[in-house]
Protein backbone atom coordinates (compact mmCIF):
# COMPACT_ATOMS: atom_id res chain seq x y z
CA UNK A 1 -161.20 40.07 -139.41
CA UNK A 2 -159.76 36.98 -137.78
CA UNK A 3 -160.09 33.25 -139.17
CA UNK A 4 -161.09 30.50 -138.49
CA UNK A 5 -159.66 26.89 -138.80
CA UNK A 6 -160.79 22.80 -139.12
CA UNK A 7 -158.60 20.13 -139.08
CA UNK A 8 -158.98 17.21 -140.50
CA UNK A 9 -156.71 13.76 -140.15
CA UNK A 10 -155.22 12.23 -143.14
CA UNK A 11 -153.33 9.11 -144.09
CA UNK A 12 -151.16 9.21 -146.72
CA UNK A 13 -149.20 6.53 -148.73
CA UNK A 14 -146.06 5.99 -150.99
CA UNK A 15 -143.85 3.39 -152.12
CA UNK A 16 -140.91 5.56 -152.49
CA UNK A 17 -140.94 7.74 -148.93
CA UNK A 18 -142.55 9.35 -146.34
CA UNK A 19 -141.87 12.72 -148.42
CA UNK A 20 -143.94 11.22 -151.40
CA UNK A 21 -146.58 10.04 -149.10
CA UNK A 22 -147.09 13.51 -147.37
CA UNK A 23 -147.71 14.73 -150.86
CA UNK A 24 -149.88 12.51 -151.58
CA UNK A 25 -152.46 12.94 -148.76
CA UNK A 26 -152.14 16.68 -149.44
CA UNK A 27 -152.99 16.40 -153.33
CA UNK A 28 -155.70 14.07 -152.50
CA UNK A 29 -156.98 16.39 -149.93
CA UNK A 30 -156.82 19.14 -151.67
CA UNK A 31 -159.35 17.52 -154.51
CA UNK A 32 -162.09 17.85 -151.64
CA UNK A 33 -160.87 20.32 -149.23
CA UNK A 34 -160.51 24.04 -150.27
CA UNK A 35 -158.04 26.43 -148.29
CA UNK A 36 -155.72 24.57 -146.61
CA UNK A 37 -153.06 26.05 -144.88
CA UNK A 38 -151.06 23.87 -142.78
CA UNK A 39 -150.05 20.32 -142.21
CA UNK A 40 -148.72 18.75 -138.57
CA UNK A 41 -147.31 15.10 -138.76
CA UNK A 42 -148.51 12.77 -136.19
CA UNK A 43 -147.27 9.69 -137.03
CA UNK A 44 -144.38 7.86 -139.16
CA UNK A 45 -144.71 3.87 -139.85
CA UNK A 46 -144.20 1.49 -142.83
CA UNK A 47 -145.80 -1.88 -144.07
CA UNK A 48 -142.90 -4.66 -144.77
CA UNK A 49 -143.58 -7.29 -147.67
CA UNK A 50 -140.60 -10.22 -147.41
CA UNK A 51 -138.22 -8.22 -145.04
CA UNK A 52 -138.27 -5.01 -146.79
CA UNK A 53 -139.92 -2.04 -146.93
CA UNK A 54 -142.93 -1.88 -149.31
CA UNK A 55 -144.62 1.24 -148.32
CA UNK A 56 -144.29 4.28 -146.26
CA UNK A 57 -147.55 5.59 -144.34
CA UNK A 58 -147.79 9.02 -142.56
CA UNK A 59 -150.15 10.28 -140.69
CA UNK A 60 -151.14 14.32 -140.92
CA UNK A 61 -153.20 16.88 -139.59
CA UNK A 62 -154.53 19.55 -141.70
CA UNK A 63 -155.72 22.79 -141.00
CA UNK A 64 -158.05 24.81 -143.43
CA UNK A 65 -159.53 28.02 -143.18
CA UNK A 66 -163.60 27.65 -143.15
CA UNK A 67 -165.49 29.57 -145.04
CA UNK A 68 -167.63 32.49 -143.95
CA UNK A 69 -170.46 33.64 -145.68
């Protein structure tokens, strides 16, 4: 039996680091999204508040198996 995958694009976001905010999009994915399997980061960037950095956004892929009946 093989499977079969969807991906879906997520933004995540932390205060702290890019580490927090890839947990975050997973755990918030994860609320709505059964089976997922992998993750693939597409993009790193950050949002600066008076010269510093105030938040770290990353951008992820991730795969989940669908669901045969």
């Amino acid at each position: 039996m093989s499977n079969t995958f969807k991906m879906v694009t997520v933004v995540g976001t932390s205060p702290e680091s890019y580490e927090a905010a890839i947990a975050s999009a997973l755990s918030d994915a994860s609320a709505t999204v059964r089976n997922l399997s992998w993750f693939e980061v597409q993009e790193q960037r950050g949002r600066i508040v008076d010269g510093k950095v105030a938040e770290f956004q990353i951008k992820i892929q991730i795969g989940f198996r669908v669901e045969v009946p």
